[in-house]
Protein backbone atom coordinates (compact mmCIF):
# COMPACT_ATOMS: atom_id res chain seq x y z
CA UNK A 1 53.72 24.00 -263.14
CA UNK A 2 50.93 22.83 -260.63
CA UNK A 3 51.18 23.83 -257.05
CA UNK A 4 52.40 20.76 -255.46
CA UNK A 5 54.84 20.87 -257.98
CA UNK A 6 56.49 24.37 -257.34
CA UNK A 7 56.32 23.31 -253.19
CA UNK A 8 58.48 20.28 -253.83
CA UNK A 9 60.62 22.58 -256.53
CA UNK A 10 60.65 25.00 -253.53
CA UNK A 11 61.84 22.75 -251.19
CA UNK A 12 64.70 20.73 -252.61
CA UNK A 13 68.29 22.67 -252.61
CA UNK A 14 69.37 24.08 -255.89
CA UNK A 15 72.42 22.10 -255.73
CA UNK A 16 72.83 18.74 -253.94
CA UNK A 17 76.05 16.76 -254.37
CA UNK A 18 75.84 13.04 -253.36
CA UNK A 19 78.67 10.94 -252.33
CA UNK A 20 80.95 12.15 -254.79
CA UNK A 21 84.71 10.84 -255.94
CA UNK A 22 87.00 12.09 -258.00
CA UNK A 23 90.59 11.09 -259.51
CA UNK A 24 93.00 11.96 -261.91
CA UNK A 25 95.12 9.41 -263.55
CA UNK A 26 95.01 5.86 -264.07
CA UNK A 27 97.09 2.55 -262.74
CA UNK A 28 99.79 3.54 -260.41
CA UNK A 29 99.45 7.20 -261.70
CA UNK A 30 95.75 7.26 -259.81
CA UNK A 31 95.30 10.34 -257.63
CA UNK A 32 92.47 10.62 -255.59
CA UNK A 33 91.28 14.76 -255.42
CA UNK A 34 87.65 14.07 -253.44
CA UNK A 35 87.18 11.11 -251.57
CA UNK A 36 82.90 10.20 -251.07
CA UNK A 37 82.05 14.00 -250.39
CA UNK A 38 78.62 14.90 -250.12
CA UNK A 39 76.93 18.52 -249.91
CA UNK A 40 73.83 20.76 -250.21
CA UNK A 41 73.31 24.57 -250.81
CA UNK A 42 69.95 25.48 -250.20
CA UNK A 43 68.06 28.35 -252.49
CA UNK A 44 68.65 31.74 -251.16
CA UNK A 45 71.68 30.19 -248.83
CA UNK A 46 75.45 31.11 -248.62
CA UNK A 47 77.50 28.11 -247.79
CA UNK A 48 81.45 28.60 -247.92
CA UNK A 49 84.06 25.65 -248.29
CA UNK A 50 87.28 26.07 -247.13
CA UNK A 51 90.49 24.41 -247.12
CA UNK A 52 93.89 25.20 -248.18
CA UNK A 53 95.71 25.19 -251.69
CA UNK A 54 95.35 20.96 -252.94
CA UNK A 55 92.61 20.45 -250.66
CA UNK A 56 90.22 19.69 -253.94
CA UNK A 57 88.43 23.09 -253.30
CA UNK A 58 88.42 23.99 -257.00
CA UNK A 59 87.96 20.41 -257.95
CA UNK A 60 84.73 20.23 -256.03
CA UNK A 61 83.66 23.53 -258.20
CA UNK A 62 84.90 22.58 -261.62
CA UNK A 63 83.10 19.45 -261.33
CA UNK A 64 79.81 20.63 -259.98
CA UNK A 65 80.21 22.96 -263.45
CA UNK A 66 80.96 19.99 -265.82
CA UNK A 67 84.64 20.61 -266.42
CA UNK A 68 86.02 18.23 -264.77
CA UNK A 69 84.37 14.34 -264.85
CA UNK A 70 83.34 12.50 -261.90
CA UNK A 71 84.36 9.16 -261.10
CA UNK A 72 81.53 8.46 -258.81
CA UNK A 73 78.06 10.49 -256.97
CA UNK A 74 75.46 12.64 -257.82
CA UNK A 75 75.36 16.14 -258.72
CA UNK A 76 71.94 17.96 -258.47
CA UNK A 77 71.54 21.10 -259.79
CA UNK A 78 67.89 21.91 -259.82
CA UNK A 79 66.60 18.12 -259.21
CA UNK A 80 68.84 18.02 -262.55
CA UNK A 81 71.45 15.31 -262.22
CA UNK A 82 74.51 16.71 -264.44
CA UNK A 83 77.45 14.01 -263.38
CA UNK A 84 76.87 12.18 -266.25
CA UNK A 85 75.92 14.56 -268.46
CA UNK A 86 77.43 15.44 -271.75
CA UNK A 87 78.32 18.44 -273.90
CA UNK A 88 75.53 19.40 -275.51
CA UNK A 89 72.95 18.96 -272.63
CA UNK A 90 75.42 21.15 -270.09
CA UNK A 91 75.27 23.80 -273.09
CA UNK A 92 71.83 23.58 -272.32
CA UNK A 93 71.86 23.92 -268.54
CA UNK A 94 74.45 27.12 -268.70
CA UNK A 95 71.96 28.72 -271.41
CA UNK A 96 69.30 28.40 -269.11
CA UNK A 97 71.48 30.37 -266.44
CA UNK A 98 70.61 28.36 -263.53
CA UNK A 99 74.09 28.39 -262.39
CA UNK A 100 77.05 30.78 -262.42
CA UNK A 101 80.51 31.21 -261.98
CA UNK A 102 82.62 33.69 -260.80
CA UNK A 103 86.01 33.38 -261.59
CA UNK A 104 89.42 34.15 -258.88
CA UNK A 105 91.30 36.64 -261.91
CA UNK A 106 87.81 38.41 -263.62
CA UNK A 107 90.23 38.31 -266.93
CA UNK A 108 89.57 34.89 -266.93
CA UNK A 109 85.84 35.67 -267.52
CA UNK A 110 85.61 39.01 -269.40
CA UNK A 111 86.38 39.04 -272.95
CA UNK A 112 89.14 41.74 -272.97
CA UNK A 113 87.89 42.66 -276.53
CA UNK A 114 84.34 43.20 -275.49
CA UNK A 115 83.20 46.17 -273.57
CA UNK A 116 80.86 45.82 -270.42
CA UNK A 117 78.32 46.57 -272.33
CA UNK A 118 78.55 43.82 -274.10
CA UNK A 119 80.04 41.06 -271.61
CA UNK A 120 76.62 41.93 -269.76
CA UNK A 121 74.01 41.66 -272.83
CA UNK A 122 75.60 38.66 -274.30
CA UNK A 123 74.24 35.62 -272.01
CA UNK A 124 70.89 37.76 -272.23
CA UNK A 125 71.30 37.80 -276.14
CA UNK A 126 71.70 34.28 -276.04
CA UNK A 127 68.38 33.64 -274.37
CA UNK A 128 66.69 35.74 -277.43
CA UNK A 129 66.56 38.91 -274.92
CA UNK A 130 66.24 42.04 -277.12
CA UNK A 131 69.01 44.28 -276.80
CA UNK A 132 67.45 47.20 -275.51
CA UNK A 133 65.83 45.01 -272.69
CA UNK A 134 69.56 43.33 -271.78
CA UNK A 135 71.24 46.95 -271.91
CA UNK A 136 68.57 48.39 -269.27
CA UNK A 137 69.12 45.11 -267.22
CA UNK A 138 72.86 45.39 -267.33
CA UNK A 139 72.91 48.60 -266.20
CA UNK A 140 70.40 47.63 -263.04
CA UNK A 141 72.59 45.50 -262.04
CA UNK A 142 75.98 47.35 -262.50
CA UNK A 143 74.70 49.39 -259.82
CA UNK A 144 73.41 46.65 -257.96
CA UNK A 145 77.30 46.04 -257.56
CA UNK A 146 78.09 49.43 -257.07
CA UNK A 147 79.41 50.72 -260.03
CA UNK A 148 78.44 53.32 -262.72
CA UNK A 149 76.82 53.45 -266.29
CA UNK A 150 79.92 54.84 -267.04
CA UNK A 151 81.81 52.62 -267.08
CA UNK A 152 79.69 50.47 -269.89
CA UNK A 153 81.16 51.58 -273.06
CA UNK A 154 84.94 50.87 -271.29
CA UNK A 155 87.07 47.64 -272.46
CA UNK A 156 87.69 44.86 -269.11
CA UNK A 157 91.64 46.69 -269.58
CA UNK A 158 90.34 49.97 -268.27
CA UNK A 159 88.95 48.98 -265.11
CA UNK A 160 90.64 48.46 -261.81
CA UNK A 161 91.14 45.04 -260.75
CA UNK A 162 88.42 45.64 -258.10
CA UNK A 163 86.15 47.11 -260.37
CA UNK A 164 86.50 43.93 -263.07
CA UNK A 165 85.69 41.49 -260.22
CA UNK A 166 82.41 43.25 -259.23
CA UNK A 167 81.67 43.26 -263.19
CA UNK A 168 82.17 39.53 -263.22
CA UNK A 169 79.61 39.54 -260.24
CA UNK A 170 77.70 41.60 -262.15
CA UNK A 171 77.73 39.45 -265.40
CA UNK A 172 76.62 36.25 -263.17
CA UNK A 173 74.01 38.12 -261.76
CA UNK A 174 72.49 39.86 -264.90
CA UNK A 175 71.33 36.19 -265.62
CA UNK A 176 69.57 35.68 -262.26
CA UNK A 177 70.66 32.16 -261.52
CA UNK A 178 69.72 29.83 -258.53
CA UNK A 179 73.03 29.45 -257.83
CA UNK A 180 76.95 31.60 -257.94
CA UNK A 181 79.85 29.42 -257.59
CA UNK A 182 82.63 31.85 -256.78
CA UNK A 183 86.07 30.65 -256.64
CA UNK A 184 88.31 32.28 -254.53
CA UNK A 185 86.72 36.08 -255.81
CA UNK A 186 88.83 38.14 -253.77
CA UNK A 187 91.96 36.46 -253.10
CA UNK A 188 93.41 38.48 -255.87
CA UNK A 189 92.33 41.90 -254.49
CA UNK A 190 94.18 44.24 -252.22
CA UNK A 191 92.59 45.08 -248.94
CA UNK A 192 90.04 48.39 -249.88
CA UNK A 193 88.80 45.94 -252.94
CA UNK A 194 88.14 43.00 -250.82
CA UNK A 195 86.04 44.48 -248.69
CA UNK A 196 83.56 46.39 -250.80
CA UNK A 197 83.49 43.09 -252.94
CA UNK A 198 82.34 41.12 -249.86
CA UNK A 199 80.18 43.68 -248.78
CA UNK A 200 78.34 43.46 -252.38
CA UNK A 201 78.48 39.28 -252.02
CA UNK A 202 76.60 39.92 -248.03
CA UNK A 203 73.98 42.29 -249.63
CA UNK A 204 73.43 39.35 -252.02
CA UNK A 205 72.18 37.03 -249.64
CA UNK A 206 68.63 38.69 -249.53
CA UNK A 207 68.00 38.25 -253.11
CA UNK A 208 66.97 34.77 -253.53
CA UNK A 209 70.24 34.07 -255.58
CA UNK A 210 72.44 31.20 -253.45
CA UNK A 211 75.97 31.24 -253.59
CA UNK A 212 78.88 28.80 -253.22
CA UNK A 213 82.18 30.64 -251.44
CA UNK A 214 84.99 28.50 -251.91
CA UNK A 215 88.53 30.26 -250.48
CA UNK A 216 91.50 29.05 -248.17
CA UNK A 217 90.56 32.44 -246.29
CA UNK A 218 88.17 31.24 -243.16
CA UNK A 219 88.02 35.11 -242.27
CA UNK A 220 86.84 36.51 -245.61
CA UNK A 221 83.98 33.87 -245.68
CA UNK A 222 83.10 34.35 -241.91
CA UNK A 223 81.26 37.01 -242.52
CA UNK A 224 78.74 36.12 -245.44
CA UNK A 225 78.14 31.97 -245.11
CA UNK A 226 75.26 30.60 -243.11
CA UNK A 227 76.93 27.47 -242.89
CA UNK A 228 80.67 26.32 -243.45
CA UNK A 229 82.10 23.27 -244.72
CA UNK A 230 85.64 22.34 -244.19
CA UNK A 231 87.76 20.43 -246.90
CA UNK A 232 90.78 18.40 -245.62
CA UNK A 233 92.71 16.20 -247.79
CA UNK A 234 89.66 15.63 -250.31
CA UNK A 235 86.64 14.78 -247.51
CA UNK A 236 84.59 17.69 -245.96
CA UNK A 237 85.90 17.20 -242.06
CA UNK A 238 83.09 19.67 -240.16
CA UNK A 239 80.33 21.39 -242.00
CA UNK A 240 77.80 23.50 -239.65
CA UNK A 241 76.60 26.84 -239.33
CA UNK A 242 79.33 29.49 -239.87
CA UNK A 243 79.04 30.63 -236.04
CA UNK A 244 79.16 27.41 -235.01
CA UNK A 245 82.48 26.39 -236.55
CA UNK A 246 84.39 29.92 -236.20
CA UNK A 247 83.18 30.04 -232.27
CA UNK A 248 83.32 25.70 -231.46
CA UNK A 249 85.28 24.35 -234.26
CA UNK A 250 85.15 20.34 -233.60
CA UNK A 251 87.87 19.10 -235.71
CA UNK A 252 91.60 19.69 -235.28
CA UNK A 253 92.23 20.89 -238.76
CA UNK A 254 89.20 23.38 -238.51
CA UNK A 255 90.86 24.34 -235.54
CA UNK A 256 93.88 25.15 -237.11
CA UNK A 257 92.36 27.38 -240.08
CA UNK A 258 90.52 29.56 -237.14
CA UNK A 259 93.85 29.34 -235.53
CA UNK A 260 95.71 30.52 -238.45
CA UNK A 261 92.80 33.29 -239.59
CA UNK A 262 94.33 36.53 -238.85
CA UNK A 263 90.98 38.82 -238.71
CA UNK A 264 89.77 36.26 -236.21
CA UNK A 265 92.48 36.60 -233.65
CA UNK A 266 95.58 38.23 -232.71
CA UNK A 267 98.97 37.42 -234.66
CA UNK A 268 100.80 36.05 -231.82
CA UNK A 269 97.89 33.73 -230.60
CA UNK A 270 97.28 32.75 -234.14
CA UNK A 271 101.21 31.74 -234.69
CA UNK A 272 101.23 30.10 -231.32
CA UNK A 273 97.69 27.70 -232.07
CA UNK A 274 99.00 27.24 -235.21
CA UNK A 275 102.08 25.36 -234.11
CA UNK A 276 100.14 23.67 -231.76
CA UNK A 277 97.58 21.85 -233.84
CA UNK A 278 99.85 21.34 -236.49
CA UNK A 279 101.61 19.32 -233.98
CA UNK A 280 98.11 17.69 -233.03
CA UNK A 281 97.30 16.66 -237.56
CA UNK A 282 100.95 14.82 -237.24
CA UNK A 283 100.04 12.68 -234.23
């Protein structure tokens, strides 16, 4: 690759979604999920989209990943535009590891018949890594999640849920992508485990890896995103830089999910703004 080539590979974000639209259904049946939404992660950046359950959060993701077909836009992973691509060329793309994805339930991920060992090595393996070289990356970066060699030889049934979520973190990592989607990773956690996972996810953001945050929790993505983007109703409604819309959210729904985020204020202010702009999305 020449130099002006790596400056404009350098420059343009490892995912860019243009204008996109997406349905289920046909005829009367139709269903619009996303509505002309357009978005861009840069490399090394932590953006977070949030919106509550049916907002087309996880729509947005399993699109970006192939799994679910647009109906219109762009999707640029890499200068790569995948919205049109087929089977065999996104096996391609997820051998490559350029992107990753990190499920809500880990269970969904891990093999529960493989150990974590082997759920580490085997996107490695399938790249032609040897073995000895995927094992001694695996167990870099099981402690790069905070967790110990121990635990390697164990089956995805002997770990804490906790401890199976930072494996799946682990297991997206071992590949080193450009880009994590994760999909509501902690919503399934109690309180102790959600923090030390989103501590891990913060430390992440100085390792060159970018990451995608999508949750309904405005508080648990506070903390990590440089920028936000808000999904209402299938269209991103406010997307700025995280302090930006926590501090001086513009839009009334926005306004509501900082209203309604617990860890951001007090229980009876939160109830009490909550009723309020509720009041203010019906008008």
């Amino acid at each position: 690759m020449s130099a002006d080539d790596q400056q404009r590979a350098g420059d343009r974000p490892i995912l860019a979604v243009e204008d996109l639209a997406v349905h289920y259904g046909a005829g009367r049946r139709r269903q619009s999920v996303l509505d002309g939404v357009s978005l861009s992660v840069a490399r090394g950046e932590t953006v977070g989209i949030i919106g509550e359950t049916g907002s087309g959060k996880s729509t947005f993701a399993r699109t970006v990943l192939g799994l679910v077909r647009a109906g219109r836009g762009r999707i640029l992973i890499d200068g790569e535009d995948v919205a049109r691509h087929k089977p065999r060329q996104w096996q391609a793309l997820r051998r490559r590891g350029v992107v990753q994805y990190v499920f809500q339930d880990p269970l969904r991920s891990l093999d529960p018949d493989l150990t974590i060992e082997d759920s580490l090595v085997e996107p490695l393996l399938v790249r032609g890594m040897r073995r000895p070289e995927a094992v001694e990356r695996a167990r870099a970066y099981l402690g790069r999640v905070r967790l110990d060699e121990d635990l390697l030889p164990r089956l995805p049934g002997e770990l804490s849920g906790g401890q199976r979520q930072r494996v799946a973190v682990a297991r997206a990592l071992v590949a080193e992508p450009g880009l994590i989607i994760l999909d509501e990773p902690v919503s399934a956690l109690d309180s102790a485990n959600r923090v030390g996972v989103l501590e891990i996810l913060k430390g992440l953001r100085d390792s060159g890896v970018a990451l995608l945050f999508i949750s309904h929790d405005l508080g648990s993505v506070a903390g990590i995103a440089d920028r936000i983007a808000v999904l209402y109703q299938g269209r991103f409604v406010e997307v700025g830089a995280a302090r930006d819309v926590v501090n001086t959210p513009r839009h009334p729904y926005t306004r509501l999910l900082v209203g309604s985020a617990p860890t951001l204020r007090s229980a009876a202010a939160a109830r009490a703004r909550r009723e309020e702009l509720r009041a203010l999305l019906r008008t």
